[in-house]
C-alpha atoms as a PDB file:
ATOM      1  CA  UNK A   1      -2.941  60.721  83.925  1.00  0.00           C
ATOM      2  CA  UNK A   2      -0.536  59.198  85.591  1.00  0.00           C
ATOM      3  CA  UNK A   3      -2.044  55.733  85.728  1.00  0.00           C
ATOM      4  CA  UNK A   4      -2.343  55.465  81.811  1.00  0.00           C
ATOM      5  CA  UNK A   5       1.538  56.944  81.828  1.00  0.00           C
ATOM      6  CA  UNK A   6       2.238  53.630  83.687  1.00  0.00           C
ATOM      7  CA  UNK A   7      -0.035  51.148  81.657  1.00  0.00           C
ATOM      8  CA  UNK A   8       1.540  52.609  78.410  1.00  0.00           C
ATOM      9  CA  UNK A   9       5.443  52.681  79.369  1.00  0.00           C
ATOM     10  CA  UNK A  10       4.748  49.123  80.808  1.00  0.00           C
ATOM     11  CA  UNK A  11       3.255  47.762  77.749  1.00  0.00           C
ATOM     12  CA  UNK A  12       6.205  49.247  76.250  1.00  0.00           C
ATOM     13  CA  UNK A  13       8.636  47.734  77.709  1.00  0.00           C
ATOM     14  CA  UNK A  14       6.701  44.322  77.191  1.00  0.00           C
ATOM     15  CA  UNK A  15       7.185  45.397  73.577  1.00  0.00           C
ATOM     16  CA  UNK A  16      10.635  45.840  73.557  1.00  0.00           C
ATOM     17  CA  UNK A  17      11.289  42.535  75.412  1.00  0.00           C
ATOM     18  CA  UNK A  18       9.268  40.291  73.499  1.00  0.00           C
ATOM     19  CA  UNK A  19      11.186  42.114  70.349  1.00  0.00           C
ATOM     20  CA  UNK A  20      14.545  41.013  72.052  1.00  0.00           C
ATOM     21  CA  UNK A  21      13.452  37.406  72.368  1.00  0.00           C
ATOM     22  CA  UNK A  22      12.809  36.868  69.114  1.00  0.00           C
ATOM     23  CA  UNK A  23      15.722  39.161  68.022  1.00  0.00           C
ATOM     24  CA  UNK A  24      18.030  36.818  69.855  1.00  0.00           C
ATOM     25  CA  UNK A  25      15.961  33.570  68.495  1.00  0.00           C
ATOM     26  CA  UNK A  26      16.691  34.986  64.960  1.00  0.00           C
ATOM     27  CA  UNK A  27      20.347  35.604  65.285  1.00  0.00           C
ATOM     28  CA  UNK A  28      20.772  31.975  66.511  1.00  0.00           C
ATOM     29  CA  UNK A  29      18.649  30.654  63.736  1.00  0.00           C
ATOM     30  CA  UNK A  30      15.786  29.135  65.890  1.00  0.00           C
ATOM     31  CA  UNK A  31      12.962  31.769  64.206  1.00  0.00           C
ATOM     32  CA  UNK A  32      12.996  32.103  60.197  1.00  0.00           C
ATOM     33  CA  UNK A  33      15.423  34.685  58.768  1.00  0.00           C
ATOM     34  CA  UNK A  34      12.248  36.933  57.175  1.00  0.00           C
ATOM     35  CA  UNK A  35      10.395  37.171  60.321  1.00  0.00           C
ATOM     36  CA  UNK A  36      10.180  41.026  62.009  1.00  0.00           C
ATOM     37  CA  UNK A  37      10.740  40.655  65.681  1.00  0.00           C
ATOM     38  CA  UNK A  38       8.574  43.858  66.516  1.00  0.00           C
ATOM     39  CA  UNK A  39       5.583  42.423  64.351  1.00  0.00           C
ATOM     40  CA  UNK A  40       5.870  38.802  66.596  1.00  0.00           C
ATOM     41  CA  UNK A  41       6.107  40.516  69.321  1.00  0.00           C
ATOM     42  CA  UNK A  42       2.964  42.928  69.019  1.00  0.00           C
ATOM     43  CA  UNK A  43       1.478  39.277  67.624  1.00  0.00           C
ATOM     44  CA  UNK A  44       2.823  37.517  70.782  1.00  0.00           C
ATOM     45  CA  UNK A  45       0.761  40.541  73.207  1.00  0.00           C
ATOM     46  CA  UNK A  46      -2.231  40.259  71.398  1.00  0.00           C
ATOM     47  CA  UNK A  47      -2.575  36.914  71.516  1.00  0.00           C
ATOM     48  CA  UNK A  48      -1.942  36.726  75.452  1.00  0.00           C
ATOM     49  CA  UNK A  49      -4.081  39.781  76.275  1.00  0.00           C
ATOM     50  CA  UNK A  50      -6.834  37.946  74.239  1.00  0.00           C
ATOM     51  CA  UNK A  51      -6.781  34.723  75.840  1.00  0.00           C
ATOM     52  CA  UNK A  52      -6.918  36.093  79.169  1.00  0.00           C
ATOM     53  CA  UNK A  53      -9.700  38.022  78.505  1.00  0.00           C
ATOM     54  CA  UNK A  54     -11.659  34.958  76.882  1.00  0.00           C
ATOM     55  CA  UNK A  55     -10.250  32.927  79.967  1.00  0.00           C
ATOM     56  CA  UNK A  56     -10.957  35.262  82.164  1.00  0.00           C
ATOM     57  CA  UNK A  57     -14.391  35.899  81.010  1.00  0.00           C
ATOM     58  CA  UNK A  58     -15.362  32.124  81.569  1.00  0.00           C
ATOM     59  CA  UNK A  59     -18.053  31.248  84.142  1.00  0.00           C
ATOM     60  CA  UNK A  60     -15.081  29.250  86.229  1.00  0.00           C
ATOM     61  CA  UNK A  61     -11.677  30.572  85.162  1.00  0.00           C
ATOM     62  CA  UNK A  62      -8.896  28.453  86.480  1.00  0.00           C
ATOM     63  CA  UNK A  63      -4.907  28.986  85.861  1.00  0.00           C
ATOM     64  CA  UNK A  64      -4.412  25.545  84.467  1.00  0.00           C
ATOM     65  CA  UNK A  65      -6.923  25.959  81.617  1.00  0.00           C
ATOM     66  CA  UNK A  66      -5.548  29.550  80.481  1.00  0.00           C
ATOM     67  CA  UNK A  67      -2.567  28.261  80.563  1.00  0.00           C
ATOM     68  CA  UNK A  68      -2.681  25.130  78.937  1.00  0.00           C
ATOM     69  CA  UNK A  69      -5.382  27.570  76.386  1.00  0.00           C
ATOM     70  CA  UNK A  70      -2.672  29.791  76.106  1.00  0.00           C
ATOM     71  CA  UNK A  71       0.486  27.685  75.547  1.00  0.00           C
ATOM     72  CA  UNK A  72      -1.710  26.123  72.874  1.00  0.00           C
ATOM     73  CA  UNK A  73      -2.157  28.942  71.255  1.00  0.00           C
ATOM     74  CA  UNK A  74       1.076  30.321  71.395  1.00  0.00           C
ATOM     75  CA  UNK A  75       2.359  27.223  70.280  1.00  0.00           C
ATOM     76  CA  UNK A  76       0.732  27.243  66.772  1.00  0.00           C
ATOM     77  CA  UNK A  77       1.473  30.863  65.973  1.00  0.00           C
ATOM     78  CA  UNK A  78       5.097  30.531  67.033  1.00  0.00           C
ATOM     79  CA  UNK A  79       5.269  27.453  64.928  1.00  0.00           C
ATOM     80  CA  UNK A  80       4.637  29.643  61.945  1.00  0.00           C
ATOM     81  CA  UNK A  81       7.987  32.122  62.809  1.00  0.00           C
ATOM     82  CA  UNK A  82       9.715  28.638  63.291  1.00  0.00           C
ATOM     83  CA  UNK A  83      12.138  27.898  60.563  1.00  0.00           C
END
């Protein structure tokens, strides 16, 4: 299936980004020195792909809630990778 070929090299990719970010926040000591950048970033997806399904499942979803909801949440779990 071509389609799912797509969704799954995408997500992916996502993967391996989000993995680089925090790489690169590691190396310059912004993230704590025992933190696995592949386990943050599969963290960092879940929690997005959750809140925009709870956002988007809302009788009157509107961007500045899910994002505000989102950066919230982000914000406290990134916190913890912090040093």
């Amino acid at each position: 299936m071509p389609e799912t070929e797509r969704l799954h090299n995408r997500r992916l990719k996502t993967f391996e980004a989000l993995a680089d970010i925090v790489a690169q926040a590691k190396r310059r000591g912004l993230v704590n020195r025992t933190c696995d950048p592949e386990l943050a970033a599969h963290l960092i997806f879940d929690i997005h792909i959750g809140e925009n399904r709870k956002w988007l499942s809302t009788s009157h979803p509107t961007y500045n809630d899910g994002v505000k909801r989102l950066r919230k949440i982000l914000t406290f779990a990134l916190q913890h990778f912090a040093k």
